[in-house]
Protein backbone atom coordinates (compact mmCIF):
# COMPACT_ATOMS: atom_id res chain seq x y z
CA UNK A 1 -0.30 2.55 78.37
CA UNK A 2 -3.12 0.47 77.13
CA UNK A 3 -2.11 -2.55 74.86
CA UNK A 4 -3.74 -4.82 73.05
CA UNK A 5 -5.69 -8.23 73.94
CA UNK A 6 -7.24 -11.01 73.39
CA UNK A 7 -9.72 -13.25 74.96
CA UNK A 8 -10.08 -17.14 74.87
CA UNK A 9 -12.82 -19.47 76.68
CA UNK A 10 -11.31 -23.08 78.49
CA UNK A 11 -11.42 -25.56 81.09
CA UNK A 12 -7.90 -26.67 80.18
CA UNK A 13 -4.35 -25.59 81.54
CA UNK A 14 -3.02 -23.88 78.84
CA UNK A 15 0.43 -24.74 77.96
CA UNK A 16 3.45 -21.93 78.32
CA UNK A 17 5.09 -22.50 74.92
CA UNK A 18 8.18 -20.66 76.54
CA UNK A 19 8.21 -22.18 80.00
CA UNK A 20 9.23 -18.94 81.84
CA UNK A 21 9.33 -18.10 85.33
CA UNK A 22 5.96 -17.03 86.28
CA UNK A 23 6.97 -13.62 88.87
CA UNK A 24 3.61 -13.89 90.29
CA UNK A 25 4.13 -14.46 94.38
CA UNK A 26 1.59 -17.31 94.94
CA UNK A 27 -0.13 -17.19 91.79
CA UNK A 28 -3.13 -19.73 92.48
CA UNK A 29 -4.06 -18.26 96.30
CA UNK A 30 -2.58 -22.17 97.66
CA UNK A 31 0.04 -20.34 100.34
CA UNK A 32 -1.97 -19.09 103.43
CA UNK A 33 -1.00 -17.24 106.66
CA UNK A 34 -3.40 -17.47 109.09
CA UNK A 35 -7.02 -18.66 109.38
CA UNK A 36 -9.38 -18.72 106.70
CA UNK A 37 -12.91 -17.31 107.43
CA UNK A 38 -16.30 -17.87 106.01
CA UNK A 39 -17.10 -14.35 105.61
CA UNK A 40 -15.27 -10.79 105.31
CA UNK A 41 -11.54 -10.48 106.31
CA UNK A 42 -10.66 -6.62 107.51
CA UNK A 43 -8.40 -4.19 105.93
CA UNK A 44 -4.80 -5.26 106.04
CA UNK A 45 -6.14 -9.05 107.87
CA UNK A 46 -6.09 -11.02 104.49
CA UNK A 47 -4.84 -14.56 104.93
CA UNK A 48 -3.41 -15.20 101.23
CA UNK A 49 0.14 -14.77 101.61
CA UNK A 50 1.35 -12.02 99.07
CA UNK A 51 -2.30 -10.74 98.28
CA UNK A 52 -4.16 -7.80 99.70
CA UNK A 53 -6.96 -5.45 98.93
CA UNK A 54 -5.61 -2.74 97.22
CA UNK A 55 -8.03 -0.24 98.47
CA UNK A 56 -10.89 0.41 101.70
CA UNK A 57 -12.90 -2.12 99.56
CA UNK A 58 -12.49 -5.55 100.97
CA UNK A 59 -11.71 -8.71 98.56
CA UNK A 60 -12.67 -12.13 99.68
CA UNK A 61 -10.63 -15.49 99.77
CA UNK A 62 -12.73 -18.89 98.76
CA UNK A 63 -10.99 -22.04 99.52
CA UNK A 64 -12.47 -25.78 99.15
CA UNK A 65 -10.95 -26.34 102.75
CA UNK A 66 -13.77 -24.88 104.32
CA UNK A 67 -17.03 -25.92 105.13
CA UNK A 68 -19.57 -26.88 102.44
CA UNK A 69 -22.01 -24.41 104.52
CA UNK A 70 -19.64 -21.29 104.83
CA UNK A 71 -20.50 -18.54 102.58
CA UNK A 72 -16.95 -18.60 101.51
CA UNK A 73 -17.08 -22.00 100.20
CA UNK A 74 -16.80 -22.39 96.35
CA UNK A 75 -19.67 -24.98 95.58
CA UNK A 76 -21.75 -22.50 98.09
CA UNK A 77 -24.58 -21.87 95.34
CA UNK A 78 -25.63 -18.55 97.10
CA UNK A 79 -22.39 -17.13 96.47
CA UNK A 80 -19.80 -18.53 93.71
CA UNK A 81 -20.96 -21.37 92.85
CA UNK A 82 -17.42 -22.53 90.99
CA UNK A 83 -15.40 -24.76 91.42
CA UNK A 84 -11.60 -23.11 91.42
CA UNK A 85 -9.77 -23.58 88.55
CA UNK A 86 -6.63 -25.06 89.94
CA UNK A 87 -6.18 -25.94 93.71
CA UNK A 88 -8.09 -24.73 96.45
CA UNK A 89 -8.52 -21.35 96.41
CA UNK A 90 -9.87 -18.63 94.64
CA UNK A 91 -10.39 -14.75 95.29
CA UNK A 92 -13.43 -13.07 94.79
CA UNK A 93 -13.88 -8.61 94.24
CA UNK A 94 -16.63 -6.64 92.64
CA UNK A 95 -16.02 -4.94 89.84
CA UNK A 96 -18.95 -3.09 89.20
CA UNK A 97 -21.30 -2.05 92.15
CA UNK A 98 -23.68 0.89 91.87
CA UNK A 99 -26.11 1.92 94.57
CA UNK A 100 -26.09 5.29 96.70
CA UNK A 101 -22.70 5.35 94.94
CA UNK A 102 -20.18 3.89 92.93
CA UNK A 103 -18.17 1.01 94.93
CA UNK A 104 -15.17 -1.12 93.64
CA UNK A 105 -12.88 -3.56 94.90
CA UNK A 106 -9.17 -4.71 93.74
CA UNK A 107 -7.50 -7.04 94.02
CA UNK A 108 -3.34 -6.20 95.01
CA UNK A 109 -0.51 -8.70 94.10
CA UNK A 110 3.65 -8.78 94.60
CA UNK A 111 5.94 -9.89 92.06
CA UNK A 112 9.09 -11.99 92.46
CA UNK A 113 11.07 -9.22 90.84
CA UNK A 114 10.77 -5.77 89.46
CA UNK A 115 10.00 -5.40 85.68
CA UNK A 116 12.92 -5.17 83.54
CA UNK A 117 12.61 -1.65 81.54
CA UNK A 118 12.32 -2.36 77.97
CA UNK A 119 11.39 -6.23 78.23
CA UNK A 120 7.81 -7.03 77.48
CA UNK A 121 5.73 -9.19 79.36
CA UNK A 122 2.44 -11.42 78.60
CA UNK A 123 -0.09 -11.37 81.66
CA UNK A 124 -2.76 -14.09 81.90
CA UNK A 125 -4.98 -14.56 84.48
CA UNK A 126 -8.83 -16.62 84.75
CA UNK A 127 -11.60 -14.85 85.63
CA UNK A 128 -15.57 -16.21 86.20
CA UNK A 129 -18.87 -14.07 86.81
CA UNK A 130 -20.01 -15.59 90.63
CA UNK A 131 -23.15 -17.38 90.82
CA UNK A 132 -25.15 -14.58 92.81
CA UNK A 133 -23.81 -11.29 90.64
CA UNK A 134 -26.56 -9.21 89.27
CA UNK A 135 -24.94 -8.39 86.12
CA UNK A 136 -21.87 -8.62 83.28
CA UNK A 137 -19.26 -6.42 82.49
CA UNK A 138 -15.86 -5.13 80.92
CA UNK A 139 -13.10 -3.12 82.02
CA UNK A 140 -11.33 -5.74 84.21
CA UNK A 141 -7.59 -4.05 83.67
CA UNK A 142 -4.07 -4.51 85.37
CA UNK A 143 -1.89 -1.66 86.42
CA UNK A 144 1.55 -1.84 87.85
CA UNK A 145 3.00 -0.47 90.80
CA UNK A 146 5.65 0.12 93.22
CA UNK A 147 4.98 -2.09 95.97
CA UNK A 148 5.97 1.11 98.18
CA UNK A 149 2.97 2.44 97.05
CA UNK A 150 0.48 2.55 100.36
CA UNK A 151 -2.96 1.24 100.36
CA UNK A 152 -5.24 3.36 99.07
CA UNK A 153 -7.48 4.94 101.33
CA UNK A 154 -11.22 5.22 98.61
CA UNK A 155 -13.53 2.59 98.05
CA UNK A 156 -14.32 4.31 94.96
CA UNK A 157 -12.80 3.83 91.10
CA UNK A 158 -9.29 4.04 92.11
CA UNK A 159 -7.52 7.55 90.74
CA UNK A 160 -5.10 5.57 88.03
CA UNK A 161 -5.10 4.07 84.68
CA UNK A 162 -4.72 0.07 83.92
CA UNK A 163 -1.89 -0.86 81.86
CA UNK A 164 -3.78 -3.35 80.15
CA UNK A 165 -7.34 -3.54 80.06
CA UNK A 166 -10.21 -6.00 78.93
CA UNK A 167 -12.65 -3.71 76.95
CA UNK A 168 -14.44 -5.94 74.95
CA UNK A 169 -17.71 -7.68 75.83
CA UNK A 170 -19.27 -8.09 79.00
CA UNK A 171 -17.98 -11.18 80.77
CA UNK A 172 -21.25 -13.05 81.68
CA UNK A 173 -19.92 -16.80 81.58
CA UNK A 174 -20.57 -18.11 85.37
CA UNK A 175 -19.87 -21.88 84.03
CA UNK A 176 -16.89 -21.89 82.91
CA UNK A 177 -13.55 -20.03 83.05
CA UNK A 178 -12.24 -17.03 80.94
CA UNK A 179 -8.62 -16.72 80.13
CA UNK A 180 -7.56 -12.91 79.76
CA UNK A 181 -4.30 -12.40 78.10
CA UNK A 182 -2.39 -9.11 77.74
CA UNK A 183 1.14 -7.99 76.81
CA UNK A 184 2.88 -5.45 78.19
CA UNK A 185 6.44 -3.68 77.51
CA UNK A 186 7.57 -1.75 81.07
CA UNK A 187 8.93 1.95 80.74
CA UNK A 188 10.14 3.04 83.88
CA UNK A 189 11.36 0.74 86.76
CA UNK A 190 10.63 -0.15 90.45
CA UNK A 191 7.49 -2.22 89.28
CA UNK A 192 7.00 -4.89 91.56
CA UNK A 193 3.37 -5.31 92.43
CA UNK A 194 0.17 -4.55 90.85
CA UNK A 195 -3.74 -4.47 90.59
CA UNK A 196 -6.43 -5.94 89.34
CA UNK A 197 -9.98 -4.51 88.98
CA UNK A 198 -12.24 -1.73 87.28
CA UNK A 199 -10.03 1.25 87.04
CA UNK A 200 -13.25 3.12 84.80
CA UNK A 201 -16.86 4.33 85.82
CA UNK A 202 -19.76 2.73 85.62
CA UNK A 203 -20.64 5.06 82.42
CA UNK A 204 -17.08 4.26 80.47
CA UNK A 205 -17.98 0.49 81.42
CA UNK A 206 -20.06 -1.65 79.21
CA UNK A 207 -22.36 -3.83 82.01
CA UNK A 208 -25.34 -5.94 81.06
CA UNK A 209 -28.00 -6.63 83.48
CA UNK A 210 -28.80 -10.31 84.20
CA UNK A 211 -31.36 -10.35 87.17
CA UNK A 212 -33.30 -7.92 88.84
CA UNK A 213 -31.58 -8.36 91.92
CA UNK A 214 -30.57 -4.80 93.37
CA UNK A 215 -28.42 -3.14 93.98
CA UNK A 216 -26.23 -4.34 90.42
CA UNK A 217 -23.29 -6.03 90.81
CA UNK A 218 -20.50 -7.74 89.14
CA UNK A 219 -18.64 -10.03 91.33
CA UNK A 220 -15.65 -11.85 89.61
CA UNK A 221 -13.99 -14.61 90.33
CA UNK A 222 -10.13 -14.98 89.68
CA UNK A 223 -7.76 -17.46 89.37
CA UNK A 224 -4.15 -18.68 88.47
CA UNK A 225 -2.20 -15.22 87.36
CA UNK A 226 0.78 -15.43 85.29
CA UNK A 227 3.31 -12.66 84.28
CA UNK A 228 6.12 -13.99 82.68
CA UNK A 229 8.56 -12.29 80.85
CA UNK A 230 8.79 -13.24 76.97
CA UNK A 231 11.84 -14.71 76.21
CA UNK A 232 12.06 -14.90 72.56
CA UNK A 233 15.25 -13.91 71.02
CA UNK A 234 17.47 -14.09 67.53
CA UNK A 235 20.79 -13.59 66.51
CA UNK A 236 20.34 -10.43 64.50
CA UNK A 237 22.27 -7.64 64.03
CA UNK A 238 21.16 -4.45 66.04
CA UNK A 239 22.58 -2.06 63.16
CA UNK A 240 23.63 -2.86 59.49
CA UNK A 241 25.10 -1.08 56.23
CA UNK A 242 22.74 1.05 54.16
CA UNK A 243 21.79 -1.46 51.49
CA UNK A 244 22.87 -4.42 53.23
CA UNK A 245 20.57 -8.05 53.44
CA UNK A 246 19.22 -9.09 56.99
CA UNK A 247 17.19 -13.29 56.87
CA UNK A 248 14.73 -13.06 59.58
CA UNK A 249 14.60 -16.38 61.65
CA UNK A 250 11.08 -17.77 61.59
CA UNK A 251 12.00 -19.42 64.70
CA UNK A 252 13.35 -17.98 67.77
CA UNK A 253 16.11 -19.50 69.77
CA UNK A 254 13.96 -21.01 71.82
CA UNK A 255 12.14 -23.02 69.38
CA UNK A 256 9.25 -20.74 68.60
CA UNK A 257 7.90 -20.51 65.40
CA UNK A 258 6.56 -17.03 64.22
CA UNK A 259 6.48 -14.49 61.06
CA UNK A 260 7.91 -10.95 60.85
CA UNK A 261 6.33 -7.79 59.88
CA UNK A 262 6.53 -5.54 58.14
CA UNK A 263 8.46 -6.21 55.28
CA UNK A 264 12.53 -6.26 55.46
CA UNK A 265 13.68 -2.58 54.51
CA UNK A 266 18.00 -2.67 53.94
CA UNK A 267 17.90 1.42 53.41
CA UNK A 268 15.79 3.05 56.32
CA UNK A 269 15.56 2.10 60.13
CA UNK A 270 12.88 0.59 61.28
CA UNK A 271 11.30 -1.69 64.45
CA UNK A 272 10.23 -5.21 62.88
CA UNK A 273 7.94 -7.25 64.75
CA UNK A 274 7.73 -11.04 65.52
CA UNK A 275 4.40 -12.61 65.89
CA UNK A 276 3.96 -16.33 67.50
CA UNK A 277 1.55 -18.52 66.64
CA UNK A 278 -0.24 -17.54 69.75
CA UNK A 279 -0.45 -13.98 69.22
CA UNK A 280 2.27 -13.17 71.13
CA UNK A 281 4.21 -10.23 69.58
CA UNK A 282 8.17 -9.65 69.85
CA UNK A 283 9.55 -5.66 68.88
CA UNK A 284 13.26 -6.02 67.66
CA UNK A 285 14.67 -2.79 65.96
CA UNK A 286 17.05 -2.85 63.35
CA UNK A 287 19.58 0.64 63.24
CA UNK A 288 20.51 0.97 59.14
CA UNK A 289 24.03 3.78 59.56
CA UNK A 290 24.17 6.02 57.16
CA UNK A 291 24.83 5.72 53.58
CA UNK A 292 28.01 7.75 51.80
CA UNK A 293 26.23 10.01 49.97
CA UNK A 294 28.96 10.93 46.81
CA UNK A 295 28.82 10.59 43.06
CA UNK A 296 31.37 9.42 40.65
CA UNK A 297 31.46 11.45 37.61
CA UNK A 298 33.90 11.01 34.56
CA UNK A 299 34.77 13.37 31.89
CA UNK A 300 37.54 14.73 29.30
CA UNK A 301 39.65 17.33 30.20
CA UNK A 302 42.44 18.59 27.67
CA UNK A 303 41.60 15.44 25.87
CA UNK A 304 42.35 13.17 29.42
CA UNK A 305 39.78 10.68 30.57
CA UNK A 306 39.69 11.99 34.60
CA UNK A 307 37.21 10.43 37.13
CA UNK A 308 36.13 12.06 40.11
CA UNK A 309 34.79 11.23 43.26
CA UNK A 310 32.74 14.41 44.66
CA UNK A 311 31.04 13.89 48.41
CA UNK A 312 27.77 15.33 49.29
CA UNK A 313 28.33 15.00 52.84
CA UNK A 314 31.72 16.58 53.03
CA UNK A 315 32.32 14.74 56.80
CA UNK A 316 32.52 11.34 55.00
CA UNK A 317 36.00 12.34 53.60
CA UNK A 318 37.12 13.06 57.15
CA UNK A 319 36.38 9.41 58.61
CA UNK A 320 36.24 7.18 54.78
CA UNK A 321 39.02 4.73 53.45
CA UNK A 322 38.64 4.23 49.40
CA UNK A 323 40.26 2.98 46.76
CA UNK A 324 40.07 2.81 43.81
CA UNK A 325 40.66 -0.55 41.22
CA UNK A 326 40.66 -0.47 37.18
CA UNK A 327 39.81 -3.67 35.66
CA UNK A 328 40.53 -5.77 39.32
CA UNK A 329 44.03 -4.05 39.89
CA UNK A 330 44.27 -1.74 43.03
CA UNK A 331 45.42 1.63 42.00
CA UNK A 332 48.10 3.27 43.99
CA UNK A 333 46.70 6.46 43.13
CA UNK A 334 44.44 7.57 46.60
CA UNK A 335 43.49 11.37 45.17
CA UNK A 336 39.84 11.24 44.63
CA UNK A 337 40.50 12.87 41.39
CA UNK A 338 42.15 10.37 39.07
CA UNK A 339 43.81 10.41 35.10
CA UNK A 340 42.93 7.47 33.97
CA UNK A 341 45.78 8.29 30.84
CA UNK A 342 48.53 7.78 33.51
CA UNK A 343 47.19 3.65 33.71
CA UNK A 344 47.12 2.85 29.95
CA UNK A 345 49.09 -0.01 30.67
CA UNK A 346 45.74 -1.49 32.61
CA UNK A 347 43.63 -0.63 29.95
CA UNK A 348 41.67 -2.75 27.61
CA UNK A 349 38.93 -2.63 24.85
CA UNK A 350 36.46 -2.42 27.56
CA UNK A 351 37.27 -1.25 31.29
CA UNK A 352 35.82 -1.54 34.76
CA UNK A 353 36.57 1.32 37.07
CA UNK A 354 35.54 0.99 40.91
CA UNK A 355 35.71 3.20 43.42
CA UNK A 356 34.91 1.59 46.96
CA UNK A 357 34.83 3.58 50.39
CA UNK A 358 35.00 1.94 53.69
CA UNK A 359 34.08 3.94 57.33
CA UNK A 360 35.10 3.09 61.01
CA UNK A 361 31.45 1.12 61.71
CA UNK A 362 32.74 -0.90 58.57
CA UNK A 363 30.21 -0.52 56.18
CA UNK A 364 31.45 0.02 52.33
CA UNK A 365 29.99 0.90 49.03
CA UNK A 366 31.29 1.01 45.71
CA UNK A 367 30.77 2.43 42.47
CA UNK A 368 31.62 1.71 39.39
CA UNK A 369 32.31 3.20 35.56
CA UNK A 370 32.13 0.95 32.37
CA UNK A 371 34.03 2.26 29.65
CA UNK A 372 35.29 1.55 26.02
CA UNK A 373 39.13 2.64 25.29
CA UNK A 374 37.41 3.69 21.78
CA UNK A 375 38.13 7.48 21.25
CA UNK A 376 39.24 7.55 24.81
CA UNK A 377 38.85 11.65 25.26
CA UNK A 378 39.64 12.13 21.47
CA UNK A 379 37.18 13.14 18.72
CA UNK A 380 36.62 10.73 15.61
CA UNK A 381 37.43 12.40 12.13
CA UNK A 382 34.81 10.82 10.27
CA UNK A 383 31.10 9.36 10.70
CA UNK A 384 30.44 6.54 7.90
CA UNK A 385 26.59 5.13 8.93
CA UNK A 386 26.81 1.79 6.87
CA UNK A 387 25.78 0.01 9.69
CA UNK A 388 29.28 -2.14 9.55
CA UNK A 389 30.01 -1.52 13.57
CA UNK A 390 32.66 1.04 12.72
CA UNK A 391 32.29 5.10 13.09
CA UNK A 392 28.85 4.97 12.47
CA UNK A 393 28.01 7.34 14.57
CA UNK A 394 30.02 10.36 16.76
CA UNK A 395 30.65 8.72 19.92
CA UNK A 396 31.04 11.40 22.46
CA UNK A 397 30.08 9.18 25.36
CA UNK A 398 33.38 8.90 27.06
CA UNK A 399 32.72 13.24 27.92
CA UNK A 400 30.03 12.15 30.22
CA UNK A 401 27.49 14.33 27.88
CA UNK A 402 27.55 16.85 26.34
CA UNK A 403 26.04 19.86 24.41
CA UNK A 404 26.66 19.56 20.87
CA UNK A 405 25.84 21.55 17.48
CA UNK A 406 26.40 20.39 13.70
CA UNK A 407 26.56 23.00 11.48
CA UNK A 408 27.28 22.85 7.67
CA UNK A 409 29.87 25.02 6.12
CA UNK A 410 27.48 28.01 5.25
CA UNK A 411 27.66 28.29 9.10
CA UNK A 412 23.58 26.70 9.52
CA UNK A 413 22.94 24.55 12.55
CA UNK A 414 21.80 21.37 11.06
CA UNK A 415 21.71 19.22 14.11
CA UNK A 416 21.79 19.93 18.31
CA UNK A 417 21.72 18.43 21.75
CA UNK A 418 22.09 19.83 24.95
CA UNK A 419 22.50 16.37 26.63
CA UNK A 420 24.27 14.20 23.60
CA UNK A 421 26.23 10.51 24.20
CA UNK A 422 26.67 8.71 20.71
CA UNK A 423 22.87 9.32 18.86
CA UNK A 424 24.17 11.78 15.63
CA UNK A 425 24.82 9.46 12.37
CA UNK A 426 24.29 12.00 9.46
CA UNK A 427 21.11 13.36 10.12
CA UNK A 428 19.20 16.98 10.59
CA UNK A 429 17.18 17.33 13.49
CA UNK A 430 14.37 17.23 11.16
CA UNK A 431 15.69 13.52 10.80
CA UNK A 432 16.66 13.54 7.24
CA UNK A 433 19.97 12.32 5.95
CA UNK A 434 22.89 15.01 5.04
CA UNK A 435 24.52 15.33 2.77
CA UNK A 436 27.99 13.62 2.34
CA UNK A 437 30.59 16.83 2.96
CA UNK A 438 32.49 18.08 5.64
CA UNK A 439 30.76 19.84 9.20
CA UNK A 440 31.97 21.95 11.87
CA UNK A 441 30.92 20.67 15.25
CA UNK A 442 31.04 22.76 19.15
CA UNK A 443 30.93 20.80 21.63
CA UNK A 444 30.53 22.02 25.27
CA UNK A 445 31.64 19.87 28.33
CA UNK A 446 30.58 19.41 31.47
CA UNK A 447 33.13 21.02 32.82
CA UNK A 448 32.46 23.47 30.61
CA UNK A 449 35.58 23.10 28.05
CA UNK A 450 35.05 24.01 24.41
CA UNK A 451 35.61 22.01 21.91
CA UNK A 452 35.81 22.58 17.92
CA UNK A 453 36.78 21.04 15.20
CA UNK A 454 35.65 19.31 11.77
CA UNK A 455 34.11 15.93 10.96
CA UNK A 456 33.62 14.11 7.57
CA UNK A 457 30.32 12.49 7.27
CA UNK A 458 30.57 9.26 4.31
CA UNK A 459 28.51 7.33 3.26
């Protein structure tokens, strides 16, 4: 899986803000078995203890130990012409070489320890265009392996793609060093070696010619490699309530400062991702359990105020604790139906009722009913809209709405609603004031009782 990258220029060590074990098996080329040579080594002969060729193509190992006239030495201007970054030592491969037909070399390391699956990794390592190559280029990717995995017998593009790749402009600094960084999350395990080099064809690689020296060639340097794994981690829950609050750290427990993306969302699950100051980038996925998916409805029935509690998803009775609570005091009552007549000794002008449901994985949510003891489930004799806070209008609310009609006593509909709370005070549905007199009013629940009676409307 290709991930992203990104590229910096320096002379300078760079510092590890998180000071983790590099797994790279003699990362800077300093540990040698054997002699070193001034020219080629053969397959399977090379002297740089846990580094090999990883194909017929045959790497080569610069060290500052050697004679100033050996091809092999670094400050040999007919060759590499660089000093090494760090140390001694330095390997050298071609990463682009085109004549009869297309050649590559790759560079093979080992690893301390396999990958861990799931834990992501950054991957830094210097590279430098020699002195003598004949041209720039891309496409200088990593790919990890089993170390199992046997030699491979081409000298050709190898058959397998990078894990990370540098695609972006040809490399053509011979001065100086470049510093390629990657990140990398593993996905299956056993991955304790890898390689370096041009896993793409000349035509999917971007080259630029720089001399007219044939046949073209990019020889790269490379220097220092570092795969550590990235240690940043947080004390945050790995599943919450729907609804509930998660603060993101903005700095990790190891002191790393960062910001989060994308923004926190308390109601859907979702991976959130930590970004460092240096670009490196953290996944951490919060699980949000599901929500209890019920309403709480109220209405009058034969003239009772009754609230209900009515599940969507029928399981959540199955594995839910509730309660419920008028005005702060627990009811003993644990129906999900309720009569709120049998409490009037908790009742009062106005009234809170809750309803609160609790599952094994401890999440809870409540819900809750405002309510006047006004009319409680009984229907006002008279409307008198003077404005003076008293019966000025037919408050049905407490039914949970309704549909109502108004008709006069010649049997005429003067006023309707199919969805009516507390909005008739005397008027026609033109709008215009009635007439002082007596009405006849049907009202239809929502549970679908019928209601009739009379009302006097005063003025």
């Amino acid at each position: 899986m290709i991930k992203y990258f990104f590229l910096i220029t320096s002379l300078l060590i760079s510092q590890n803000l998180f000071a983790q074990k590099n797994l790279v098996l003699n990362p800077s080329f300093e540990k040698v078995d054997g002699k070193l040579k001034c020219y080629l080594y053969d397959v399977g002969k090379f002297p740089i203890v846990g580094w090999t060729s990883a194909s017929e193509g045959s790497i080569d190992a610069f060290s500052m130990t050697l004679l100033s006239n050996c091809v092999m030495y670094p400050l040999n201007d007919s060759f590499s012409d660089q000093k090494p970054r760090t140390g001694s030592n330095y390997l050298g491969f071609s990463n682009i070489y085109n004549d009869a037909k297309e050649y590559r070399e790759y560079v093979r390391g080992t690893l301390s320890e396999p990958l861990e699956v799931g834990s992501t990794y950054k991957i830094q390592f210097y590279v430098c265009l020699s002195a003598f190559a004949s041209a720039a280029t891309n496409n200088i990717g990593l790919v990890f392996i089993d170390n199992k995995t046997p030699i491979f017998s081409n000298v050709g593009p190898l058959p397998i793609a990078p894990d990370v790749n540098y695609s972006g402009k040809p490399i053509a600094q011979t001065e100086k060093w470049t510093l390629l960084t990657f990140e990398f999350t593993a996905e299956k395990p056993n991955l304790d070696a890898f390689i370096i080099g041009n896993f793409f064809t000349s035509e999917q690689t971007n080259y630029k010619v720089i001399s007219e020296q044939l046949p073209i060639e990019a020889y790269m340097l490379i220097d220092d490699v570092s795969i550590t794994k990235v240690d940043i981690t947080f004390d945050l829950p790995k599943e919450i309530c729907y609804g509930d609050h998660v603060d993101f750290p903005l700095v990790a427990k190891n002191g790393v400062s960062g910001t989060w993306n994308p923004k926190f969302d308390p109601y859907n699950s979702q991976i959130y991702t930590f970004k460092t100051v240096d670009n490196t980038k953290v996944n951490y996925e919060i699980k949000v359990l599901s929500n209890f998916a019920f309403d709480l409805n109220h209405y009058c029935e034969n003239y009772h105020f009754i609230a209900e509690v009515k599940f969507i998803d029928s399981s959540a009775i199955n594995f839910g604790a509730y309660q419920w609570k008028l005005n702060d005091v627990i009811l003993s009552n644990k129906s999900l139906k309720i009569n709120l007549s049998d409490f009037q000794n908790l009742l009062q002008n106005n009234n809170l009722l809750e309803f609160s449901i609790k599952n094994s994985n401890g999440c809870h949510i409540t819900k809750k009913i405002n309510f006047s003891n006004t009319n409680l489930c009984t229907i006002q004799k008279e409307v008198s809209p003077n404005n003076d806070g008293k019966e000025d209008n037919l408050d049905l609310t407490v039914f949970g709405g309704v549909k109502l009609k108004i008709l006069n006593r010649f049997g005429k509909t003067v006023y309707e609603s199919d969805r009516y709370f507390k909005e008739w005070k005397g008027e026609s549905n033109e709008g215009a004031l009635l007439p002082a007199a007596n009405y006849y009013y049907q009202i239809e629940t929502n549970t679908n009782q019928e209601l009739t009676g009379w009302i006097n409307l005063i003025y």
